[in-house]
Protein backbone atom coordinates (compact mmCIF):
# COMPACT_ATOMS: atom_id res chain seq x y z
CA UNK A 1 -9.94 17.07 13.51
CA UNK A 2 -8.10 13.55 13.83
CA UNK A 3 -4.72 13.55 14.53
CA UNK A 4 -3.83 11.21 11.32
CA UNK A 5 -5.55 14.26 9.16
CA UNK A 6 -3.30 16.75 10.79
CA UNK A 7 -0.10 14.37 10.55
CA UNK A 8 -1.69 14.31 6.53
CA UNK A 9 -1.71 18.07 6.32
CA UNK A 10 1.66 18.28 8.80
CA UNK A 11 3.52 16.15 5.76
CA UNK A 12 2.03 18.60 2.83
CA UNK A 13 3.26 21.03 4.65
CA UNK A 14 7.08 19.00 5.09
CA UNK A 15 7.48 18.33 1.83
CA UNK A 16 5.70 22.05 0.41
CA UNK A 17 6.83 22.34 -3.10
CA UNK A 18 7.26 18.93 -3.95
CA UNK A 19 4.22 17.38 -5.56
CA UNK A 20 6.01 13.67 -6.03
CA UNK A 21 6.44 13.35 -2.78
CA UNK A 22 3.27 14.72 -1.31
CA UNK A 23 2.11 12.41 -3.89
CA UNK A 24 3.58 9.22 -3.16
CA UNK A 25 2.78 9.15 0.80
CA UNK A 26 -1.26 10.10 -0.14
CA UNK A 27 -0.82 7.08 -2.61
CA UNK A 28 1.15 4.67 -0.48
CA UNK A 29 -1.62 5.18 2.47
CA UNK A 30 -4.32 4.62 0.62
CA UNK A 31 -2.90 1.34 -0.97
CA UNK A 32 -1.75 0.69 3.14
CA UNK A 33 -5.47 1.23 4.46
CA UNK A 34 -6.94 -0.42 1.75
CA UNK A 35 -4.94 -3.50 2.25
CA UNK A 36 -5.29 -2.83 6.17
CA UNK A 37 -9.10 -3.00 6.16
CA UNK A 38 -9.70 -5.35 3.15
CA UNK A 39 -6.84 -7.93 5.79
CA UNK A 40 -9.10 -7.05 8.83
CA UNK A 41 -6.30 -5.51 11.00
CA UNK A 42 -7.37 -4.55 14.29
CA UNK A 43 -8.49 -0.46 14.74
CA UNK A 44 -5.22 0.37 16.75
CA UNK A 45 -2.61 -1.70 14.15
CA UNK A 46 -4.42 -0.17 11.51
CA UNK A 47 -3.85 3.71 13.29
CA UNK A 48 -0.05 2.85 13.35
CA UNK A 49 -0.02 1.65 9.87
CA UNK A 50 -2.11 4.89 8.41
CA UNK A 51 0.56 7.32 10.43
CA UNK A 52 3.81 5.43 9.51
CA UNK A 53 2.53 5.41 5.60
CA UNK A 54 2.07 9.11 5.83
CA UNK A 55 5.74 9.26 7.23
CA UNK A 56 7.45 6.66 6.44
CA UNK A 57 9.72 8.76 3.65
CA UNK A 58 10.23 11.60 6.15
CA UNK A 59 14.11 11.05 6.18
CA UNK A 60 14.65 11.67 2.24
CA UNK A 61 14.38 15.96 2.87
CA UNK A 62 17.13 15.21 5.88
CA UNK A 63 18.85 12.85 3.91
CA UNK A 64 19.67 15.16 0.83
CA UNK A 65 20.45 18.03 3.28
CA UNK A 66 22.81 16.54 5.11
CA UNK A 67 24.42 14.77 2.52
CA UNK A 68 23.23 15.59 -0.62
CA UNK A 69 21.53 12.32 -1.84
CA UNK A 70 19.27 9.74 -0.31
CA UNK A 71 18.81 6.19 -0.50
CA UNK A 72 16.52 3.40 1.94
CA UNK A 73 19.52 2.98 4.19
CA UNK A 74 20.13 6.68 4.84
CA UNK A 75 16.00 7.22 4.67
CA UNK A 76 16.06 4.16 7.86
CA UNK A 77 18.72 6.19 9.57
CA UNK A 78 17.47 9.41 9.32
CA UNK A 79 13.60 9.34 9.30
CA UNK A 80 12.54 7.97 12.62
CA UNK A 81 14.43 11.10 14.37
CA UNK A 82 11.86 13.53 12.16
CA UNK A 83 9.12 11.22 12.33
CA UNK A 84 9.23 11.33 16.08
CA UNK A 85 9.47 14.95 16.46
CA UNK A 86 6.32 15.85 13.78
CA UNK A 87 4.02 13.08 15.95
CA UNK A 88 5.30 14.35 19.42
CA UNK A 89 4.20 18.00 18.13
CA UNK A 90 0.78 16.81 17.18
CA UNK A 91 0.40 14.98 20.59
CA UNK A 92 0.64 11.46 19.21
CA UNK A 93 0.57 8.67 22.11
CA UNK A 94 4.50 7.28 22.86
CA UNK A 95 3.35 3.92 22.23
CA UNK A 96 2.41 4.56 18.86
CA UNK A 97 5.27 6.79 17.81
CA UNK A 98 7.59 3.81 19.03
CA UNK A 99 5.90 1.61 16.54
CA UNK A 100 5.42 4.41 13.76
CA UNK A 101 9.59 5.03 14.36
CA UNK A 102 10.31 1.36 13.99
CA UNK A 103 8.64 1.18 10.92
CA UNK A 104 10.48 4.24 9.18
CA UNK A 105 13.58 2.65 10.24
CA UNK A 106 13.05 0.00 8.47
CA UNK A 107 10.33 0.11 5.88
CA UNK A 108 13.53 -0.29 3.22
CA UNK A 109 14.37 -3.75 5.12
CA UNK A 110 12.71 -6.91 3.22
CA UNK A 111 13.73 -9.60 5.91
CA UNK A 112 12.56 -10.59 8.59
CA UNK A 113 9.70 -8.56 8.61
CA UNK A 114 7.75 -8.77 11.62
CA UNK A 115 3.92 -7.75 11.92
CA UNK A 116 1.19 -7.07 9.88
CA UNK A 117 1.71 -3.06 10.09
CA UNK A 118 5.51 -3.42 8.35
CA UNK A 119 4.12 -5.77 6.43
CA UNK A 120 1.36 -4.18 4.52
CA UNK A 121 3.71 -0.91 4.38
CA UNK A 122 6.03 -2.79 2.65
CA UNK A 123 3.33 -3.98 0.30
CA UNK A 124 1.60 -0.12 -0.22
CA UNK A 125 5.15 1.24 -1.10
CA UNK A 126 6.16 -1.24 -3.42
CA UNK A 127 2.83 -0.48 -5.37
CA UNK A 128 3.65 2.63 -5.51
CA UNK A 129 6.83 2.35 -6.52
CA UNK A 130 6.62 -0.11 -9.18
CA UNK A 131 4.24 2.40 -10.91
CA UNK A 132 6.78 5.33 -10.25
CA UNK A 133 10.18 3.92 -11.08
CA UNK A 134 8.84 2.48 -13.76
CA UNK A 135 9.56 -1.11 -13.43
CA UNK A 136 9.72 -3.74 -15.74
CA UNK A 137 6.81 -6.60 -15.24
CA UNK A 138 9.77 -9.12 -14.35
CA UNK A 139 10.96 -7.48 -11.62
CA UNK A 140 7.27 -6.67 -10.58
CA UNK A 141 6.34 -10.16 -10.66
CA UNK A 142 9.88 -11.66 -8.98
CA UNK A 143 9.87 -9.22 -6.09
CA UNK A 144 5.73 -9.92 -5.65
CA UNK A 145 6.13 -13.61 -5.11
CA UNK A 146 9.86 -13.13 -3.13
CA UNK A 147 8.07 -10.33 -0.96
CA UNK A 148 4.32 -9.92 -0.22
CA UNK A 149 2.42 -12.09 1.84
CA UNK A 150 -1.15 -10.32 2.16
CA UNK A 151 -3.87 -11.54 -0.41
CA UNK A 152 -5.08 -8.36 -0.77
CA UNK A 153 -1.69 -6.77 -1.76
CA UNK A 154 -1.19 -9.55 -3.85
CA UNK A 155 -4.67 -9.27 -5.78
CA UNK A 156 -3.85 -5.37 -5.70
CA UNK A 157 -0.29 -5.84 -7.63
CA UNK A 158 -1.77 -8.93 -10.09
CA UNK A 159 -4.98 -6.70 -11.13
CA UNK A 160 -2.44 -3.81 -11.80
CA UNK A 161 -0.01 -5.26 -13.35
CA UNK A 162 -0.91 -8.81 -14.48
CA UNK A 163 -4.67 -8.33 -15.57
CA UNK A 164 -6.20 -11.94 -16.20
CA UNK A 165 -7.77 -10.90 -19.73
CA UNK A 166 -11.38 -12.99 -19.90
CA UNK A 167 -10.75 -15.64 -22.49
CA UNK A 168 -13.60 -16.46 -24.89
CA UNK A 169 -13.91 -20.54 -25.89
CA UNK A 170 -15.01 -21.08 -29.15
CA UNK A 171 -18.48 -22.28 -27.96
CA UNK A 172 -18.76 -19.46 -25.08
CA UNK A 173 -22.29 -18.33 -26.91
CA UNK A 174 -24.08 -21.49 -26.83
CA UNK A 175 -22.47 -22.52 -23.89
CA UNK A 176 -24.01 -20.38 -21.93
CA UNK A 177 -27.34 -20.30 -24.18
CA UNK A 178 -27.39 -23.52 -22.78
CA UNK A 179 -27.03 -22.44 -19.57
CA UNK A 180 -29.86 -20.26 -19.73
CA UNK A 181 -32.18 -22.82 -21.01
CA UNK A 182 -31.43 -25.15 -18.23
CA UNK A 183 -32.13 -22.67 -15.41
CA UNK A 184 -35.00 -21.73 -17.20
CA UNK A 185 -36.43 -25.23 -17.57
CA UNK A 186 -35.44 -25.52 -14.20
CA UNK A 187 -37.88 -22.90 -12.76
CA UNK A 188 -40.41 -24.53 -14.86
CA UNK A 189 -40.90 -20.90 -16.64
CA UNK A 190 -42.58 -21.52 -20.28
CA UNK A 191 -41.53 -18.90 -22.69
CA UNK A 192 -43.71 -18.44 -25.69
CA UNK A 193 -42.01 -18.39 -29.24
């Protein structure tokens, strides 16, 4: 078994008991890889990217222990620790979990984001979150433009939340009768009435 499965099954097990949040990592990974793949990351950014996504909320449970609520600042300060630990445990290599901690310690900072891995996790957990918080399609569309920079995260948050509907002309029938009888002529096919 892959070591991003068992960091998957490692984090069910973290967060046992709490179906939003077992929830929102398997949803925030799949909108990372998707983006990932569909941007043509390289096979090793796009290993860092899958294990921070799985993680990168891994200091809310420490957060509300220690001090009884959580927010992205304390999640930054306190995740990386935890994050660390659970890869160490499931032999991760230290290269990676450097990289995987960097992101958790600051996937709740929106400047000066730098490489494609924060990027994109930015991106997934924002999808996400729009969805889950419930946000209104201003803010959706203000913090799209101020924020994402992938096309595929951007296609991924206009077909979710800003569907082009397909917009009939008046003449859209024998417009494209027409077209039909010009490819047809075209071929030189004779159709008999």
């Amino acid at each position: 078994m892959s070591r991003l499965n068992n960091l998957y099954k490692k984090m069910v097990e973290f967060y046992r008991g709490d179906p939003a949040r077992i929830q929102h990592f398997v949803k925030v990974h799949s909108f990372a890889k998707l983006i990932g793949e569909e941007e043509h990351i390289d096979e090793k950014t796009l290993y860092i990217l899958e294990a921070a996504a799985y993680v990168h909320d891994i200091g809310i449970r420490i957060s509300m222990e220690k001090y009884g609520k959580q927010n992205g600042m304390l999640q930054e300060q306190e995740g990386p620790a935890e994050a660390e630990k659970m890869m160490k445990q499931l032999g991760f290599d230290p290269d990676v979990i450097e990289r995987v901690s960097y992101l958790v310690g600051h996937h709740h900072t929106y400047t000066d984001i730098k490489g494609i891995d924060y990027q994109i996790l930015v991106e997934a957990d924002f999808l996400v979150n729009y969805f889950e918080d419930n946000m209104s399609a201003e803010t959706v569309k203000k913090s799209v433009d101020k924020i994402f920079r992938t096309e595929t995260g951007r296609h991924i948050a206009e077909e979710m939340f800003f569907p082009r509907t397909f917009e009939m002309s008046e003449t859209w029938a024998q417009d494209n009768i027409q077209e039909l009888d010009d490819f047809i002529e075209s071929q030189g096919i004779y159709i008999r009435q």
